[in-house]
Protein backbone atom coordinates (compact mmCIF):
# COMPACT_ATOMS: atom_id res chain seq x y z
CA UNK A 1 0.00 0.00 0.00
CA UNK A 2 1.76 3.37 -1.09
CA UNK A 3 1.39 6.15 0.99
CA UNK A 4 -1.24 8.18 -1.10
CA UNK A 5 -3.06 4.74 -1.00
CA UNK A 6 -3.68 4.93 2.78
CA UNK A 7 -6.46 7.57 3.15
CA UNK A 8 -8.70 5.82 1.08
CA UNK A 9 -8.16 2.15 2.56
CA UNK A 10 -8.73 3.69 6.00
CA UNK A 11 -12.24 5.24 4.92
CA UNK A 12 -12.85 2.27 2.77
CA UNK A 13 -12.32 0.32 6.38
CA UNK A 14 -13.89 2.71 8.41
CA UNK A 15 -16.89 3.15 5.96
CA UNK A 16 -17.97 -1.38 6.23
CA UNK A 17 -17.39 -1.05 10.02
CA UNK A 18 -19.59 2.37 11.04
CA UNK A 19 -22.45 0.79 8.56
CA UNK A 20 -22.42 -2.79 10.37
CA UNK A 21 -22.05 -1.80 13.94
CA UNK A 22 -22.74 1.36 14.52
CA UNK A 23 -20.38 4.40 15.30
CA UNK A 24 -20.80 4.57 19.16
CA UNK A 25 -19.56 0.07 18.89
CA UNK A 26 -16.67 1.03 16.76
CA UNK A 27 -13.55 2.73 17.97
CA UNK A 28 -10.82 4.08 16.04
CA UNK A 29 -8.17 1.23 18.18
CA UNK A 30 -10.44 -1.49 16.05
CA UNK A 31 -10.24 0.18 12.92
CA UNK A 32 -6.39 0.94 13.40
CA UNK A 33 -6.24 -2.98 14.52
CA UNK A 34 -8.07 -4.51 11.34
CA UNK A 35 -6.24 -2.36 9.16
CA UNK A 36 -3.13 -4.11 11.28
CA UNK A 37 -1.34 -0.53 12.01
CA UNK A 38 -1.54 2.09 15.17
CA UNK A 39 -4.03 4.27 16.19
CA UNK A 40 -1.52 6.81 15.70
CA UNK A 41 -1.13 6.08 12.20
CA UNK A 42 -5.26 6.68 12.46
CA UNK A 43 -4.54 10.10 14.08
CA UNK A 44 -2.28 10.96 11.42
CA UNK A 45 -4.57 11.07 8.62
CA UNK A 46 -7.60 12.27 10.73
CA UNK A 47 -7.36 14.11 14.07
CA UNK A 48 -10.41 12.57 15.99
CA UNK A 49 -13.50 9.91 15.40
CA UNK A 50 -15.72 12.40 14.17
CA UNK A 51 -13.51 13.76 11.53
CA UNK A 52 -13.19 9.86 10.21
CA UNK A 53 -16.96 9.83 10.62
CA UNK A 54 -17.52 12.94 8.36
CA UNK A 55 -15.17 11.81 5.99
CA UNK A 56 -16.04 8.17 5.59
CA UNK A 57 -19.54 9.35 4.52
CA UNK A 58 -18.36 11.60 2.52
CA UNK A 59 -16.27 9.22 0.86
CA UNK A 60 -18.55 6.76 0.69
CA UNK A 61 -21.59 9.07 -0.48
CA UNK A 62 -20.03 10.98 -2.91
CA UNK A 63 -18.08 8.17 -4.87
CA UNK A 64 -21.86 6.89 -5.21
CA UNK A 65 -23.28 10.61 -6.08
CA UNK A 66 -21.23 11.12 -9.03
CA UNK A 67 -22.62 8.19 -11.10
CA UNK A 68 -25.41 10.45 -11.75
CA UNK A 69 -23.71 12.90 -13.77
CA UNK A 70 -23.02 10.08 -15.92
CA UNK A 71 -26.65 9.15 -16.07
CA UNK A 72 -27.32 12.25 -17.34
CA UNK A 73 -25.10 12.53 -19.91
CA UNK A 74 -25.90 9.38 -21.41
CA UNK A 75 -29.17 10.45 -21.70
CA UNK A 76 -31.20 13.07 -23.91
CA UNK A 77 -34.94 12.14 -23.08
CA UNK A 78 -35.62 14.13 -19.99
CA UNK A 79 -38.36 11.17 -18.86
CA UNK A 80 -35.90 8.72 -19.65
CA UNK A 81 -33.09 10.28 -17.78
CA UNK A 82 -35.70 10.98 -14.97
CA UNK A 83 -36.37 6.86 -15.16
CA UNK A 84 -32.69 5.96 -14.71
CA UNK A 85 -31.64 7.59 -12.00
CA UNK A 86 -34.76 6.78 -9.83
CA UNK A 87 -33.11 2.80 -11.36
CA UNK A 88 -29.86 3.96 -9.89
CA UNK A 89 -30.82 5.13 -6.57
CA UNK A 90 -33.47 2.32 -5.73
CA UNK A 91 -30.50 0.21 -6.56
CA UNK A 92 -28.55 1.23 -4.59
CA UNK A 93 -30.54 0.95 -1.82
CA UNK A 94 -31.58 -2.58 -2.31
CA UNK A 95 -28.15 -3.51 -3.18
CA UNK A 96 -25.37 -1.32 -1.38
CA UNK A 97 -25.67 -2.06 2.16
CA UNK A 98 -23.11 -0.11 3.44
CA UNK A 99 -24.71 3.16 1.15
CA UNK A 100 -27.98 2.36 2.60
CA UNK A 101 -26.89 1.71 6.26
CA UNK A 102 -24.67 4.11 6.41
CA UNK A 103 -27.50 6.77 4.96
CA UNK A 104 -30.35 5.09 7.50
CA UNK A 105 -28.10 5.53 10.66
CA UNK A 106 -27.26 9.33 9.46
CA UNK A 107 -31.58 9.92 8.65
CA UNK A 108 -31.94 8.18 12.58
CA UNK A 109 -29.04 9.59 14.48
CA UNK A 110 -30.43 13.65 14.03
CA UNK A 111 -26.98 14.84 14.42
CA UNK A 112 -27.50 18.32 13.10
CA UNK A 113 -23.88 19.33 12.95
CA UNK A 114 -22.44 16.26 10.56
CA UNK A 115 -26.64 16.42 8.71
CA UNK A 116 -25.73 20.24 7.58
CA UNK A 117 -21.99 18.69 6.47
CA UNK A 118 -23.12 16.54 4.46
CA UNK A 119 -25.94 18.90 2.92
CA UNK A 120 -23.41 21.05 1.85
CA UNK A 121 -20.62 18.92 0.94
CA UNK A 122 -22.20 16.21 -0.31
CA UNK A 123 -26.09 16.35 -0.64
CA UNK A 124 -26.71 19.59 -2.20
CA UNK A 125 -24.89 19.18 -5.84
CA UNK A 126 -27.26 15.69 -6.47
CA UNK A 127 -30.43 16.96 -4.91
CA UNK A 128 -29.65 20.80 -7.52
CA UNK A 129 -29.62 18.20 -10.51
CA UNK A 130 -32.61 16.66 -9.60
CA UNK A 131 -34.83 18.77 -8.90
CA UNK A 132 -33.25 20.27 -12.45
CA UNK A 133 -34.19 16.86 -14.12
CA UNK A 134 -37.66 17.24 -12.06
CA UNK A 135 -38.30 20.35 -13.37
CA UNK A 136 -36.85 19.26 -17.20
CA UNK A 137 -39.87 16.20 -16.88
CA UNK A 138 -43.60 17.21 -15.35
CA UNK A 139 -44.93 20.26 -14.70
CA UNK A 140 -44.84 21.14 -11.10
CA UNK A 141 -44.94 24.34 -9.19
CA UNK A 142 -42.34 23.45 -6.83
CA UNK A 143 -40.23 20.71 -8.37
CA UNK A 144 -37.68 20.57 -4.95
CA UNK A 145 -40.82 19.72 -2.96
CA UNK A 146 -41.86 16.54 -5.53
CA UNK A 147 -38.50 15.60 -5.38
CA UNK A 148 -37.91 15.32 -1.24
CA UNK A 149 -41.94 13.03 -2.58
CA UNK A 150 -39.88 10.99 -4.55
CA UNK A 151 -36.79 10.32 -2.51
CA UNK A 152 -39.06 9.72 0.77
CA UNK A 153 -41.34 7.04 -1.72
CA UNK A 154 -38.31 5.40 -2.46
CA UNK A 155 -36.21 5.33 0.86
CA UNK A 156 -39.49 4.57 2.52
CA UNK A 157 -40.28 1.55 0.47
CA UNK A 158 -37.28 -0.48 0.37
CA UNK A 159 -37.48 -0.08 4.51
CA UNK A 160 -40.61 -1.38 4.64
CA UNK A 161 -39.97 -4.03 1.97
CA UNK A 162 -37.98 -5.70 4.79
CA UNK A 163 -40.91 -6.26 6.73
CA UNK A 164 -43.48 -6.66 3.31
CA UNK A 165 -41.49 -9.50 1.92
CA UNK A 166 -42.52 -11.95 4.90
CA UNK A 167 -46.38 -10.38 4.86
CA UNK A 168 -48.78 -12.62 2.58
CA UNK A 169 -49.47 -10.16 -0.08
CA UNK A 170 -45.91 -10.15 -0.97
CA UNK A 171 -45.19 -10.16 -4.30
CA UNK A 172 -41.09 -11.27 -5.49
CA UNK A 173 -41.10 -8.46 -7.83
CA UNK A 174 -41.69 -5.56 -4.98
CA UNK A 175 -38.50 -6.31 -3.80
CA UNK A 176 -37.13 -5.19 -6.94
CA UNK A 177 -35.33 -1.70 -8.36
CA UNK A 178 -37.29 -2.24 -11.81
CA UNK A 179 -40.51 -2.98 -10.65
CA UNK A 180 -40.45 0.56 -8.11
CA UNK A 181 -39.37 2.55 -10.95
CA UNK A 182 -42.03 2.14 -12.23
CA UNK A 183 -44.24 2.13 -9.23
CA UNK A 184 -42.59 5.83 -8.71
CA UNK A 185 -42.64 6.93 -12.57
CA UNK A 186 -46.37 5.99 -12.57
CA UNK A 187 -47.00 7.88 -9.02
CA UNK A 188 -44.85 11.19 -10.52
CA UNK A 189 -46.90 10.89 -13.65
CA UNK A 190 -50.26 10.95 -12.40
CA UNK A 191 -49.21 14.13 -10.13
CA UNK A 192 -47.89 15.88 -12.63
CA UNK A 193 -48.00 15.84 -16.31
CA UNK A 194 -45.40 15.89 -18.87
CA UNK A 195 -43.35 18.85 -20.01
CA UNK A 196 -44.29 18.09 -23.82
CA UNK A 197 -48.15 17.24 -22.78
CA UNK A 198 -48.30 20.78 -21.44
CA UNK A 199 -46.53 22.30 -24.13
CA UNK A 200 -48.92 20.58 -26.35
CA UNK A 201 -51.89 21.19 -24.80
């Protein structure tokens, strides 16, 4: 591991243990230990817990948040672009457990101080370019408001798809990214219509 390497394997570290245990059950002695070097090696590259806190989820939240430039890019149909990245972020949530933990245990722990770092270091570029792709789509007075709708559908769904999937009236395909794309494009859809219907009209 060369020195410019270290940073990153220490957040990388940091990042699977905070999301599986918690950050009160995790001190920076047992990251230092599984990572086999001191804590003063630890303290080198970031002067307390917190600061590794703040910067694991920043590490781990924006190497996930820049896929959607990407997305957009690849993309010219504003509906279809709008499609893909709900895709990508339902994804992610059913998929990435350490993304989704480590964003569940921030949206539960109410710590105002690290929730306003992250807004404005992390959350704010992403949330801009949605509610730009919101706006691009359906017609909607306040397109910031419909998209905090559509991030609370989705966040709130794949929670309670934990508890769903053992219920009777599970279905295999809730449990799914696809199948709540389209569960969400259909719910945006009938709130709002379509930038070309109005334009139409």
């Amino acid at each position: 591991m060369t020195k410019a390497e270290i940073p990153n394997t220490i957040l990388g570290e940091a990042s699977s243990q905070f999301a599986a245990q918690g950050y009160s059950a995790v001190s920076m002695r047992d990251i230092a230990k599984q990572l086999g070097m001191t804590p003063a090696n630890l303290y080198y590259h970031f002067k307390d817990k917190e600061d590794l806190v703040r910067s694991s989820l920043a590490y781990v939240f924006e190497g996930k948040m820049c896929m959607l430039d990407d997305i957009v890019a690849r993309y010219d149909d504003p509906l279809k672009r709008l499609e893909m990245v709900i895709t990508w972020f339902s994804t992610l949530l059913f998929e990435d457990e350490i993304f989704s933990r480590l964003l569940y245990r921030e949206l539960l722990e109410n710590d105002d101080a690290r929730m306003k770092f992250l807004s404005n270091e992390v959350f704010q570029g992403p949330f801009s370019l949605l509610v730009q792709i919101i706006g691009d789509c359906v017609q909607t007075e306040d397109p910031a408001l419909l998209v905090v709708s559509v991030v609370s559908l989705i966040i709130g769904h794949v929670q309670i798809a934990k508890v769903f999937k053992h219920l009777k009236e599970n279905k295999p395909e809730y449990n799914q990214p696809e199948m709540l794309t389209r569960h969400v494009m259909e719910a945006i859809l009938r709130l709002a219509k379509p930038v070309d219907a109005g334009r139409t009209a």
